[in-house]
N, C-alpha and C. Protein backbone atom coordinates (compact mmCIF):
# COMPACT_ATOMS: atom_id res chain seq x y z
N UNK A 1 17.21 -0.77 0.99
CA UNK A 1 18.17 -0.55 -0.09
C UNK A 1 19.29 0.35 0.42
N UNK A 2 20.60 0.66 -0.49
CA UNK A 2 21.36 1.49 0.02
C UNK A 2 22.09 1.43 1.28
N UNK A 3 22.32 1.83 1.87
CA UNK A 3 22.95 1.98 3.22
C UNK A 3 22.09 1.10 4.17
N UNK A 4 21.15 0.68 4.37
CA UNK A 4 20.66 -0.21 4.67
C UNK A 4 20.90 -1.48 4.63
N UNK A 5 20.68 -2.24 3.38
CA UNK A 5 21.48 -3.07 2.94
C UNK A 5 23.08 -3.31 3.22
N UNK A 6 23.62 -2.70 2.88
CA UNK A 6 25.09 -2.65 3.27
C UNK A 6 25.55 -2.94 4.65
N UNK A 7 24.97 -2.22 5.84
CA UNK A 7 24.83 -2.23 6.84
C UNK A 7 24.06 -3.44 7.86
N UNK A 8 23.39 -4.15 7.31
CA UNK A 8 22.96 -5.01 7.42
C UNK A 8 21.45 -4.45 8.60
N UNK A 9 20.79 -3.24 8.35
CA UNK A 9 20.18 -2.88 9.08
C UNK A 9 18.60 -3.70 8.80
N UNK A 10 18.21 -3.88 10.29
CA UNK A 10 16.90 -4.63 10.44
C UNK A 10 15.57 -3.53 10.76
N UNK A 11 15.62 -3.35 9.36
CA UNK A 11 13.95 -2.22 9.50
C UNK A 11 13.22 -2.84 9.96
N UNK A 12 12.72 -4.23 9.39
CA UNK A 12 11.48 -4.75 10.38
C UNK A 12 11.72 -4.97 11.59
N UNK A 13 12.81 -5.71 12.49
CA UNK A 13 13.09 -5.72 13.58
C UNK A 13 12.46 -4.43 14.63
N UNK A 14 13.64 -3.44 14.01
CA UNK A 14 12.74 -2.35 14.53
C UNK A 14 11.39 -1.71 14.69
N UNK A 15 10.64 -1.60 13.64
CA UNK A 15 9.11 -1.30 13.21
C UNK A 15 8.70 -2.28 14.90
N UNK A 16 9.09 -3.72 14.92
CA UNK A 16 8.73 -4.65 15.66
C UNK A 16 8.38 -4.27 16.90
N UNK A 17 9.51 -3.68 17.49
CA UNK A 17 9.94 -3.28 18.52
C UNK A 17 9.66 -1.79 18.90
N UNK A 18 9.12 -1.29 17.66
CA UNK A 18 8.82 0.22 17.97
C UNK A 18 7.17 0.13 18.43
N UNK A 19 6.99 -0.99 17.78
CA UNK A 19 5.16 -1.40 17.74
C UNK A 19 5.08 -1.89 19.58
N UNK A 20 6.10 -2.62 19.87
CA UNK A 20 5.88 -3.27 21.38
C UNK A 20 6.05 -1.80 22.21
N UNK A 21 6.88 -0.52 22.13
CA UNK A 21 7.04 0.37 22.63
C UNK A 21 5.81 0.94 22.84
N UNK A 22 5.44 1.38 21.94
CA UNK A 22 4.15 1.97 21.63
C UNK A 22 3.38 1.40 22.23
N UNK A 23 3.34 0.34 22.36
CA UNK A 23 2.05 -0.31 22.93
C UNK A 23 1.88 -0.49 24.65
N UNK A 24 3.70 -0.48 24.38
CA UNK A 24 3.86 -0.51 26.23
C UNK A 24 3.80 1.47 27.31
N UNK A 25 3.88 2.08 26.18
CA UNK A 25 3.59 3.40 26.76
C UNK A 25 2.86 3.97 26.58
N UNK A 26 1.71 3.34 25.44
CA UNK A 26 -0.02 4.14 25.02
C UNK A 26 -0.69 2.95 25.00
N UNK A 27 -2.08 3.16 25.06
CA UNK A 27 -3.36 2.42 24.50
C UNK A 27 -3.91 2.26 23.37
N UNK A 28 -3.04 1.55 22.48
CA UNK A 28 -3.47 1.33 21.03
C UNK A 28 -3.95 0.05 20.95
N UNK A 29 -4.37 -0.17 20.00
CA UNK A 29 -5.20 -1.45 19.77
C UNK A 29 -4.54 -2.08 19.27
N UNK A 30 -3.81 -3.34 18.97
CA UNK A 30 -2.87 -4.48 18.36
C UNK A 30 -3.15 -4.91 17.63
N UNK A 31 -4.67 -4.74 17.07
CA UNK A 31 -5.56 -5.50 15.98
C UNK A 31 -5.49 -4.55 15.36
N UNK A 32 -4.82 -3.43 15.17
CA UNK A 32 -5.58 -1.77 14.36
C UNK A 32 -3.99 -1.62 13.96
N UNK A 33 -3.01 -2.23 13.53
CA UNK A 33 -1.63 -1.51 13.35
C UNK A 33 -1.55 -1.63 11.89
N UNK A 34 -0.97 -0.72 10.87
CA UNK A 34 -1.22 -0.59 9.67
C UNK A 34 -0.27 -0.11 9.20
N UNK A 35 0.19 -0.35 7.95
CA UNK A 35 1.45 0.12 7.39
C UNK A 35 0.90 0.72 5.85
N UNK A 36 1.97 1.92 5.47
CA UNK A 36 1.74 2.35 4.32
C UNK A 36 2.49 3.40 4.05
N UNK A 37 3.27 3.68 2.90
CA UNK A 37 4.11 4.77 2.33
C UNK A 37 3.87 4.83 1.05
N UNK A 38 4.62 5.61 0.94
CA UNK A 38 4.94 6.41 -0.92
C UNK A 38 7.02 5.66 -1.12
N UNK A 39 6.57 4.90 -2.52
CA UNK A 39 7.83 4.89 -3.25
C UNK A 39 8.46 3.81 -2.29
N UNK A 40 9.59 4.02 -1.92
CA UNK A 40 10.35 3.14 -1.49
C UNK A 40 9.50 3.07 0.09
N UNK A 41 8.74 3.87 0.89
CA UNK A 41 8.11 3.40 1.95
C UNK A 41 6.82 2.41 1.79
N UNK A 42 6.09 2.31 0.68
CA UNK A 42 5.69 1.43 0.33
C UNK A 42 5.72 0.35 -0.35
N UNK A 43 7.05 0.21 -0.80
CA UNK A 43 8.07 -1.33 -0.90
C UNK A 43 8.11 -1.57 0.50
N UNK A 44 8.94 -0.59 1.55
CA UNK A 44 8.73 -1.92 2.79
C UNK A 44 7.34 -1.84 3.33
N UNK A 45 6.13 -0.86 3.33
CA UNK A 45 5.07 -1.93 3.98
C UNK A 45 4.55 -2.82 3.09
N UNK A 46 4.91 -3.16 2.11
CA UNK A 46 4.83 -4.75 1.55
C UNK A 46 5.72 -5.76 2.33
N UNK A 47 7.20 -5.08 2.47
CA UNK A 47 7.86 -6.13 3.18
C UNK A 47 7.21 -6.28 4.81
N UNK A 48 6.45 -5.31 5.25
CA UNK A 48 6.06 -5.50 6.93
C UNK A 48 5.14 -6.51 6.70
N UNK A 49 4.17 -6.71 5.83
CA UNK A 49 2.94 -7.13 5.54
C UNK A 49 3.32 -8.89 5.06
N UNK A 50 4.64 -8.95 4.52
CA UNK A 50 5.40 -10.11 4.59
C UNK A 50 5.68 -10.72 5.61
N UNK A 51 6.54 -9.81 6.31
CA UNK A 51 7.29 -10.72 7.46
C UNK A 51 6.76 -9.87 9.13
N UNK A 52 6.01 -9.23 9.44
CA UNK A 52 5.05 -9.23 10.33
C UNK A 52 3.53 -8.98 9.83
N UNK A 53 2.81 -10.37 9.30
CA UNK A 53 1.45 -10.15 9.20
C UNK A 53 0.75 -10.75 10.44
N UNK A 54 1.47 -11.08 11.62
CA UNK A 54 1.13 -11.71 12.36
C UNK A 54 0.78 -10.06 13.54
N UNK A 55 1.23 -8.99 13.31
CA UNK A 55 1.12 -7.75 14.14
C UNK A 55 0.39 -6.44 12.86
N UNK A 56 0.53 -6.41 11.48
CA UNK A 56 0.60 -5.59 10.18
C UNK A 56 -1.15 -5.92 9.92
N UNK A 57 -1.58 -5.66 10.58
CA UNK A 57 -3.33 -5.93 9.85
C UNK A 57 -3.83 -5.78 8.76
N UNK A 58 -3.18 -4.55 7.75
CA UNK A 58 -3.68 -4.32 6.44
C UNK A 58 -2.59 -3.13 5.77
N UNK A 59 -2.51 -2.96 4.99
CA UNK A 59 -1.38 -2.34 4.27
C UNK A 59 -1.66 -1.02 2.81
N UNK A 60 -0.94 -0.19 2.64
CA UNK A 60 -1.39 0.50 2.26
C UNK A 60 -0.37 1.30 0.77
N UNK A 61 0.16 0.43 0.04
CA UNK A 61 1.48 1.16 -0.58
C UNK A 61 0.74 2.25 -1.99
N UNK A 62 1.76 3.44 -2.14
CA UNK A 62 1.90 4.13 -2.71
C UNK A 62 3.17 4.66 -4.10
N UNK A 63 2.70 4.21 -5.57
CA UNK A 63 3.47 4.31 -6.01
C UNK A 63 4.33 3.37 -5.80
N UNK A 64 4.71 2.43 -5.78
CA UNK A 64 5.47 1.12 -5.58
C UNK A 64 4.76 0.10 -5.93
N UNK A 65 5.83 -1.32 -5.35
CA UNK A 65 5.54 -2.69 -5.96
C UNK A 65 6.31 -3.39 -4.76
N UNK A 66 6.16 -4.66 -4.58
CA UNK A 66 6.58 -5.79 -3.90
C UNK A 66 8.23 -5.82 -4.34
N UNK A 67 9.21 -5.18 -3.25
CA UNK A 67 10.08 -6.03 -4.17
C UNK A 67 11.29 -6.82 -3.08
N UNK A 68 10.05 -7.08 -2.09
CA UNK A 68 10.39 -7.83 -1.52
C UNK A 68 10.82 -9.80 -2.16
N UNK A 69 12.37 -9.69 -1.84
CA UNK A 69 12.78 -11.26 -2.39
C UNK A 69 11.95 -12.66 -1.97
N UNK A 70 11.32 -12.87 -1.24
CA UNK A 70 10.78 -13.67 -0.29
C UNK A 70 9.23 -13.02 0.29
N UNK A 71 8.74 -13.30 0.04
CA UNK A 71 7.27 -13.19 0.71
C UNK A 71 6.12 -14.11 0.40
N UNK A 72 5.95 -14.39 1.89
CA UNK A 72 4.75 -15.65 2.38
C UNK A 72 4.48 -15.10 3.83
N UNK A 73 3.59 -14.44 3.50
CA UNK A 73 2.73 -13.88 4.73
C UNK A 73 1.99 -15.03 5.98
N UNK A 74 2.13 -14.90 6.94
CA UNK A 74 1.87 -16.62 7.75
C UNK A 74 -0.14 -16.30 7.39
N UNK A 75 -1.03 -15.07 7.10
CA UNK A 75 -2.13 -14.73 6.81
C UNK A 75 -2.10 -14.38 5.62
N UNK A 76 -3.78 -14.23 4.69
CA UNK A 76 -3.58 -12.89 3.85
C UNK A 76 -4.09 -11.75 4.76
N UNK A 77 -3.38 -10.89 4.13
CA UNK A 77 -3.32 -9.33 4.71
C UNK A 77 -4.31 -8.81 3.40
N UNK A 78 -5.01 -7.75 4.05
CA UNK A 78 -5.47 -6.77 3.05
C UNK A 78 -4.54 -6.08 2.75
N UNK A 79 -5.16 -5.13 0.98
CA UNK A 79 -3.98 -4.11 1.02
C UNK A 79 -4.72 -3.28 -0.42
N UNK A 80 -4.98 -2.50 -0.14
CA UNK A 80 -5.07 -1.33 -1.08
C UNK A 80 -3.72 -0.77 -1.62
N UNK A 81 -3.70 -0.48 -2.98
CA UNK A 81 -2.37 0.47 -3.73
C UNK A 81 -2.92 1.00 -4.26
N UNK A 82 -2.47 2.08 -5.06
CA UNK A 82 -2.16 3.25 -6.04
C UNK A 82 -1.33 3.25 -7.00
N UNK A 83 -0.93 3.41 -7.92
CA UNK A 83 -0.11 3.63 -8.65
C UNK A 83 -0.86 4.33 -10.34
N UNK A 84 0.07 5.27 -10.63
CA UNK A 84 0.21 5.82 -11.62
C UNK A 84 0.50 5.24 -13.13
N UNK A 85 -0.16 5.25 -14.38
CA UNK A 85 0.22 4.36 -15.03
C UNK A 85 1.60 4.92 -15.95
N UNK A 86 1.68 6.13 -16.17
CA UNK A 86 3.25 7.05 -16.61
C UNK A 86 4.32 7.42 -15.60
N UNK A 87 4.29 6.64 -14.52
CA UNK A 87 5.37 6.50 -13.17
C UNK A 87 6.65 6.46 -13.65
N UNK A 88 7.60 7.52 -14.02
CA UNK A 88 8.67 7.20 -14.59
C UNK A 88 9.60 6.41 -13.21
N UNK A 89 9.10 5.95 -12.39
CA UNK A 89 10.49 5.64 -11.22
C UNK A 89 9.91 4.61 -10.66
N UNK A 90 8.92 4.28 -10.78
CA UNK A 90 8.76 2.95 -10.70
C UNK A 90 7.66 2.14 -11.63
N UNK A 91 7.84 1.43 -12.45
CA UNK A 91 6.98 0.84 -13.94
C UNK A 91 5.36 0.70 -13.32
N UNK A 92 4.61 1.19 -14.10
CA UNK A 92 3.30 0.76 -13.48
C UNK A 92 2.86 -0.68 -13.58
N UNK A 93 3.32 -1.34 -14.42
CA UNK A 93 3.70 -2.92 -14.72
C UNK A 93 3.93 -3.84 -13.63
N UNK A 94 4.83 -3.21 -12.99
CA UNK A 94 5.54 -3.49 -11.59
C UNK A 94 4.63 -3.66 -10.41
N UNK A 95 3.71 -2.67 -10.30
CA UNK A 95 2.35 -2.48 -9.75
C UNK A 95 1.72 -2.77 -9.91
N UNK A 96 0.94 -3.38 -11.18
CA UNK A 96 0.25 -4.35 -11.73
C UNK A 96 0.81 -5.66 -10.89
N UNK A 97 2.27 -6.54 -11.31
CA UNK A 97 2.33 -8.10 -11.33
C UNK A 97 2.06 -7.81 -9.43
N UNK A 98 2.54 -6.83 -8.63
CA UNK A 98 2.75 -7.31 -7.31
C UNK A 98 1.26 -7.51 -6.89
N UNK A 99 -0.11 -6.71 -7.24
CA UNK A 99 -1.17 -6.84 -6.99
C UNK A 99 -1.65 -8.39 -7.36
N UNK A 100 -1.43 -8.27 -8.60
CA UNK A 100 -2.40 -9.72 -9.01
C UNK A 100 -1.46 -10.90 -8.43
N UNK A 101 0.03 -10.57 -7.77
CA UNK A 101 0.39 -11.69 -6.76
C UNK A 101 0.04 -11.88 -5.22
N UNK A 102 -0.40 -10.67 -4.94
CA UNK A 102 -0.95 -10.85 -3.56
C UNK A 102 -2.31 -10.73 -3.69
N UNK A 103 -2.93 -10.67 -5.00
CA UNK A 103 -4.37 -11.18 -4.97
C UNK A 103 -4.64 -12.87 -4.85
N UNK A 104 -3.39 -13.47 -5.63
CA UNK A 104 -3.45 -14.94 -5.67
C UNK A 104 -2.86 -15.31 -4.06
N UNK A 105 -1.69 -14.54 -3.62
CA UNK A 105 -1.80 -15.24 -2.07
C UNK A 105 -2.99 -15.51 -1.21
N UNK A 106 -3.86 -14.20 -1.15
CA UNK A 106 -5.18 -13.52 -0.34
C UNK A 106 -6.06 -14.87 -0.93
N UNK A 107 -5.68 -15.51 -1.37
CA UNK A 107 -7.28 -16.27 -2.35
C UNK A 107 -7.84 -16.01 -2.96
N UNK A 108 -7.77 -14.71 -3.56
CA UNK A 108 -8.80 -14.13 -4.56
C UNK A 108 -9.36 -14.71 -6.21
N UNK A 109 -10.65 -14.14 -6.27
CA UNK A 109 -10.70 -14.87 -7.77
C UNK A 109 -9.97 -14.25 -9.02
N UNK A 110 -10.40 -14.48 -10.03
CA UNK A 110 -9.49 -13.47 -11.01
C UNK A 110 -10.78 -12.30 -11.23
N UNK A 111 -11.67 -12.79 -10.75
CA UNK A 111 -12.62 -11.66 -10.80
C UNK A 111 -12.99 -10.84 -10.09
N UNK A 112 -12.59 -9.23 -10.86
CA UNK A 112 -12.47 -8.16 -10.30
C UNK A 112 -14.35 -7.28 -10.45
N UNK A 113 -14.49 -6.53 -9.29
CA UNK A 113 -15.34 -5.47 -9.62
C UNK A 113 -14.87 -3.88 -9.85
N UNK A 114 -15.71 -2.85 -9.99
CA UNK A 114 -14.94 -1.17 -9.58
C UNK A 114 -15.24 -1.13 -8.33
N UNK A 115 -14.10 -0.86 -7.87
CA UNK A 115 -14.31 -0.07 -6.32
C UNK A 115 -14.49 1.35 -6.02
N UNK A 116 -13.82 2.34 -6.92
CA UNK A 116 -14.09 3.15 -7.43
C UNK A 116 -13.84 3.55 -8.37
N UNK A 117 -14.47 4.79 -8.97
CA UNK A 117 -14.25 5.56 -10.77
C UNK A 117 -14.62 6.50 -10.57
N UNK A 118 -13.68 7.62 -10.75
CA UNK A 118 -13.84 8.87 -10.67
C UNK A 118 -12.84 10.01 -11.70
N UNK A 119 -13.08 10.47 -12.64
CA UNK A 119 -12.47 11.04 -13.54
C UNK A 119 -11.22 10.15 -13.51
N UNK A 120 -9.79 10.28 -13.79
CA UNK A 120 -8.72 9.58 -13.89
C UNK A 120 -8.72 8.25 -13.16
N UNK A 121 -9.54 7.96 -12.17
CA UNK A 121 -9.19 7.01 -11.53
C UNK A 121 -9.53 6.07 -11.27
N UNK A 122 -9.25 4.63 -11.53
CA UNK A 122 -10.11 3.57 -11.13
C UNK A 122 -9.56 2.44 -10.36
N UNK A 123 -10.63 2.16 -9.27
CA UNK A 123 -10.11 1.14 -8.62
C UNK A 123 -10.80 0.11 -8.40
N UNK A 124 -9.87 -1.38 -8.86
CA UNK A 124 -10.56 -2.59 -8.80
C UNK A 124 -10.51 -3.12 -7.48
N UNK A 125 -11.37 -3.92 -7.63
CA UNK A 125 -11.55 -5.27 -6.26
C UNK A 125 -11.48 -6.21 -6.66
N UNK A 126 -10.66 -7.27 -6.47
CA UNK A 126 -10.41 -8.85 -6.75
C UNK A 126 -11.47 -9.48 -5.41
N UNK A 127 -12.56 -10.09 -6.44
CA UNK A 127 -13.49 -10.90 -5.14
C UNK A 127 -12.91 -11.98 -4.60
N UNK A 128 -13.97 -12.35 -3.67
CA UNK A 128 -13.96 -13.79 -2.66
C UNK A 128 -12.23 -13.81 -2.26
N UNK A 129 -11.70 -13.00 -2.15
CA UNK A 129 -10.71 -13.06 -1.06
C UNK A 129 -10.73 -13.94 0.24
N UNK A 130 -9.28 -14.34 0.67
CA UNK A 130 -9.57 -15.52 1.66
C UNK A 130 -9.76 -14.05 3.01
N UNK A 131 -10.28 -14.90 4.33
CA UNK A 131 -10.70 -14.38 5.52
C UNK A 131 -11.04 -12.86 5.39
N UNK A 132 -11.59 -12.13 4.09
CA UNK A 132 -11.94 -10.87 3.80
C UNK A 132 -10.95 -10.15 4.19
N UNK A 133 -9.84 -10.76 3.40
CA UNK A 133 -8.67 -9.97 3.24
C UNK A 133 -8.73 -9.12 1.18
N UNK A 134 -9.84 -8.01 1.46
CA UNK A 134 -9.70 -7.37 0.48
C UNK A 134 -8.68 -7.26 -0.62
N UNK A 135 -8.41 -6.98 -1.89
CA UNK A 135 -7.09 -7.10 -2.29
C UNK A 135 -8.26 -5.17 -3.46
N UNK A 136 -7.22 -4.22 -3.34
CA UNK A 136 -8.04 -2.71 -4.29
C UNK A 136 -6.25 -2.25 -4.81
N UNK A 137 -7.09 -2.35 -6.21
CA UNK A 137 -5.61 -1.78 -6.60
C UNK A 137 -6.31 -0.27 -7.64
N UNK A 138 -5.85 0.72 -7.34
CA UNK A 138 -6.10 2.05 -8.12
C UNK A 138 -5.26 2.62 -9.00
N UNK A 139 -5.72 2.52 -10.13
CA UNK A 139 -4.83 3.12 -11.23
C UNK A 139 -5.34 4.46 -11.71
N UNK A 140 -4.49 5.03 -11.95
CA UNK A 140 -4.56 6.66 -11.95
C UNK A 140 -3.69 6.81 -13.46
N UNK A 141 -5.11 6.90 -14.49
CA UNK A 141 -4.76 7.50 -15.75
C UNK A 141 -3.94 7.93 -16.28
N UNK A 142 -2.52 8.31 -16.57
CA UNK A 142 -1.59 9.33 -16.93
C UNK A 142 -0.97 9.68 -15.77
N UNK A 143 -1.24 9.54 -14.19
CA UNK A 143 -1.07 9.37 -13.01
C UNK A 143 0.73 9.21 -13.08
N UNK A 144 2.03 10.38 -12.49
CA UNK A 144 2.99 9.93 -12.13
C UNK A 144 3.16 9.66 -10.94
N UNK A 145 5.01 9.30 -10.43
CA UNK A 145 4.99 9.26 -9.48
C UNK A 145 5.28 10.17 -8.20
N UNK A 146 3.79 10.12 -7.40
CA UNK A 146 3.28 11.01 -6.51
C UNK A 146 2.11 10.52 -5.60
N UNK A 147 1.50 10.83 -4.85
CA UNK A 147 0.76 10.78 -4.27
C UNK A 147 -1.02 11.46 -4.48
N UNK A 148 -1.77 10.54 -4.48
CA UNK A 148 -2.70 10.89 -5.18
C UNK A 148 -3.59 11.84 -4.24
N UNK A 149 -4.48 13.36 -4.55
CA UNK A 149 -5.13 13.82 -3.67
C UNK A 149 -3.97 15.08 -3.25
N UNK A 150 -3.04 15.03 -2.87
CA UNK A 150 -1.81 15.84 -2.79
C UNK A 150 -2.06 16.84 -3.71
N UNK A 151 -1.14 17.81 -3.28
CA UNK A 151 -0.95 19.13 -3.77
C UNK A 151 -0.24 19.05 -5.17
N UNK A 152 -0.74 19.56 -6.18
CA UNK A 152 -0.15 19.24 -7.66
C UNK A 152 1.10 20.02 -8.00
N UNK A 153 2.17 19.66 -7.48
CA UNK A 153 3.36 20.33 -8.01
C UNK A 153 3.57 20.98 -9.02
N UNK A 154 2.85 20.70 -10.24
CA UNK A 154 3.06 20.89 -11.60
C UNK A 154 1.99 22.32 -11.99
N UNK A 155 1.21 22.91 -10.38
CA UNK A 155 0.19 23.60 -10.69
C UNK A 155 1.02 24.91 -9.80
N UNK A 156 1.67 24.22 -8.46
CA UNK A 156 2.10 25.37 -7.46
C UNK A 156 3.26 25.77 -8.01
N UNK A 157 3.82 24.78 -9.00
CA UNK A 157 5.65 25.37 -8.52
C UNK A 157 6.22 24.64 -9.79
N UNK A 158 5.93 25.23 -10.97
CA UNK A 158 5.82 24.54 -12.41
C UNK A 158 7.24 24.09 -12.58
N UNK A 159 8.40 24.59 -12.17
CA UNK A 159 10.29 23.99 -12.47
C UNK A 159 10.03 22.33 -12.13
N UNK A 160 9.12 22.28 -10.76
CA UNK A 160 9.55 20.96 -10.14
C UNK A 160 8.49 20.07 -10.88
N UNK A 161 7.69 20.51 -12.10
CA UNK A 161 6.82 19.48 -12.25
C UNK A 161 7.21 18.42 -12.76
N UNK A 162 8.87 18.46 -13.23
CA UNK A 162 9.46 17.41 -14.29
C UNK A 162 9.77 16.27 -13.29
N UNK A 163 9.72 16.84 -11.93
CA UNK A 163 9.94 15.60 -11.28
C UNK A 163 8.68 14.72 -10.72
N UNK A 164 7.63 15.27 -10.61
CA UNK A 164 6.52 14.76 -10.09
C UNK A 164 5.42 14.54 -11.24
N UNK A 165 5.66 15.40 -12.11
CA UNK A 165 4.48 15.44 -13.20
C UNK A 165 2.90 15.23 -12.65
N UNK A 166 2.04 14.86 -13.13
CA UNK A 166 0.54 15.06 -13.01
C UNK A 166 -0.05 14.33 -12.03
N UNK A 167 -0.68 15.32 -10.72
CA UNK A 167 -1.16 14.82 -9.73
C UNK A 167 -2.46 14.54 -9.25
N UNK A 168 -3.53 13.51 -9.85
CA UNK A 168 -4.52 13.58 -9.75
C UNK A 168 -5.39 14.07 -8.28
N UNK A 169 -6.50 14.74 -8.38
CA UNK A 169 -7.57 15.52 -7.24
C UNK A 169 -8.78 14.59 -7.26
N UNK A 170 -8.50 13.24 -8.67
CA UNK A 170 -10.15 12.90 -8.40
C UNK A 170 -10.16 11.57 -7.28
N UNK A 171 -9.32 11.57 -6.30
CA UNK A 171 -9.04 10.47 -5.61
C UNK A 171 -8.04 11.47 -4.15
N UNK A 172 -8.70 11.51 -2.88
CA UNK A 172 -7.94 11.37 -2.09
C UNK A 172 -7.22 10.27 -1.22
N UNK A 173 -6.06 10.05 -1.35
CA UNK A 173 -6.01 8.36 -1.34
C UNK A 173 -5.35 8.56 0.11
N UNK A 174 -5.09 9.32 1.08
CA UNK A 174 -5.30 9.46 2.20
C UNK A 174 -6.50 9.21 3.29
N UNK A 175 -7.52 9.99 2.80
CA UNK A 175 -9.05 9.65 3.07
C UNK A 175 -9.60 7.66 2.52
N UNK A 176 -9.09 7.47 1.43
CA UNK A 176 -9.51 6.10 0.81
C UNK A 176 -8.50 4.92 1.51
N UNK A 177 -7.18 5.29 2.18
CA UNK A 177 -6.33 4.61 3.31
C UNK A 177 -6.89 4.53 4.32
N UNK A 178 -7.30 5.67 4.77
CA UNK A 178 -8.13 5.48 6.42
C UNK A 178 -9.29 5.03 5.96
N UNK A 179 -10.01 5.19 5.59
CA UNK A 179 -11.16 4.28 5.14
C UNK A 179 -11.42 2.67 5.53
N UNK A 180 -10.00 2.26 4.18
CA UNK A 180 -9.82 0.76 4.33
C UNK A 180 -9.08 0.21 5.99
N UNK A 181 -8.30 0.95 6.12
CA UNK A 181 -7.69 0.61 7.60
C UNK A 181 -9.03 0.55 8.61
N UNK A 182 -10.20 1.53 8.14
CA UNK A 182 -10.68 1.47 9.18
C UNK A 182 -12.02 0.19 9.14
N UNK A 183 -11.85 -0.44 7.79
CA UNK A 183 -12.77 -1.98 7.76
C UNK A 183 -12.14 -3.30 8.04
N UNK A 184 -10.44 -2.48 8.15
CA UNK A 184 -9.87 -4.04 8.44
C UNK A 184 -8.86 -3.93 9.26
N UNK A 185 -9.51 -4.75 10.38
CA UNK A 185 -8.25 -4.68 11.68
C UNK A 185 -8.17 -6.18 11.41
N UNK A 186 -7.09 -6.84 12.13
CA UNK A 186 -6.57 -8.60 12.50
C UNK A 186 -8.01 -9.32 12.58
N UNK A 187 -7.81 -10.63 11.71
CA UNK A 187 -9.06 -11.40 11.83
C UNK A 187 -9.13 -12.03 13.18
N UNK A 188 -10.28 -11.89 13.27
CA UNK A 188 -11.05 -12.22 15.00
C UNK A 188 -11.58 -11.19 15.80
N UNK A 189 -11.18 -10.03 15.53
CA UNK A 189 -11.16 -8.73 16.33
C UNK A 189 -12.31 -7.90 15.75
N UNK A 190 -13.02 -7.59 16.97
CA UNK A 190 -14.54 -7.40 16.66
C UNK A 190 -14.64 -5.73 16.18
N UNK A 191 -15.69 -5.51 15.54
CA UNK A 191 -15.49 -3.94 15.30
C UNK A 191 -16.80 -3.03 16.23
């Protein structure tokens, strides 16, 4: 968005090319590369998870939604989210339709289990996903937009809470990212 757009700048290109760097000056695994942000960084790892699922193994957005124009992943990708259901900056609605659309890409059924429940927080699983490409979407009660597990603004530094408002503790969704990253690398790739 923004200056981006305008500019005609190629974020994924780059990510692309930052991934071949990386790979050409360390020992990382190619099956293990993972994307995930807060807010507008997790709008584009939806868009990485779009247009490199062929390198993007599983995905991880925060507080966001798909709003990517075009997306047809050449795989399904896994992908765990978060979102808040009083998100004044991005609709939790929004977060809702992008899940249950990349639950229908993934193959999934319409039938969900809990993945987890823990005071404010609950997170579903859409079963029988195609190639156990998981699809967990976590909704966080009264949950704004923020990062879940994080330091509660509204507790350290009460002026700024109007911007972040209520930060749930019953979910570290840092710990519950590495988690999932760490059950799903590229299909074929042994664990």
């Amino acid at each position: 968005c923004g200056d981006a757009v305008d500019l005609d700048i190629d974020d994924v290109g780059f990510v692309s090319d930052l991934i071949d760097k990386i790979m050409e000056d360390y020992c990382i695994n190619p099956d293990r590369v993972f994307g995930t942000g807060f807010s507008n960084g997790g709008i584009f790892s939806y868009r990485l998870a779009c247009e490199l699922s062929d390198r993007i193994a599983a995905i991880a957005p925060v507080a966001s939604y798909n709003g990517t124009l075009s997306c047809s992943p050449s795989r399904p990708v896994p992908i765990i989210a978060f979102h808040g259901t009083d998100d004044p900056v991005i609709p939790y609605a929004n977060g809702v339709a992008s899940i249950e659309a990349w639950a229908y890409h993934n193959g999934c059924s319409d039938e969900t289990q809990i993945y987890y429940q823990e005071g404010d927080v609950t997170c579903i699983q859409y079963m029988g996903c195609d190639e156990g490409a998981d699809v967990v979407f976590c909704t966080i009660d009264g949950g704004w937009h923020n990062w879940p597990g994080a330091i509660d603004l509204c507790e350290k530094s009460p002026p700024t809470c109007w911007m972040t408002g209520y930060t749930t503790q019953d979910i570290d969704a840092s710990r519950a990212i590495w988690k999932f990253f760490a059950e799903h690398s590229m299909p074929g790739e042994e664990d």
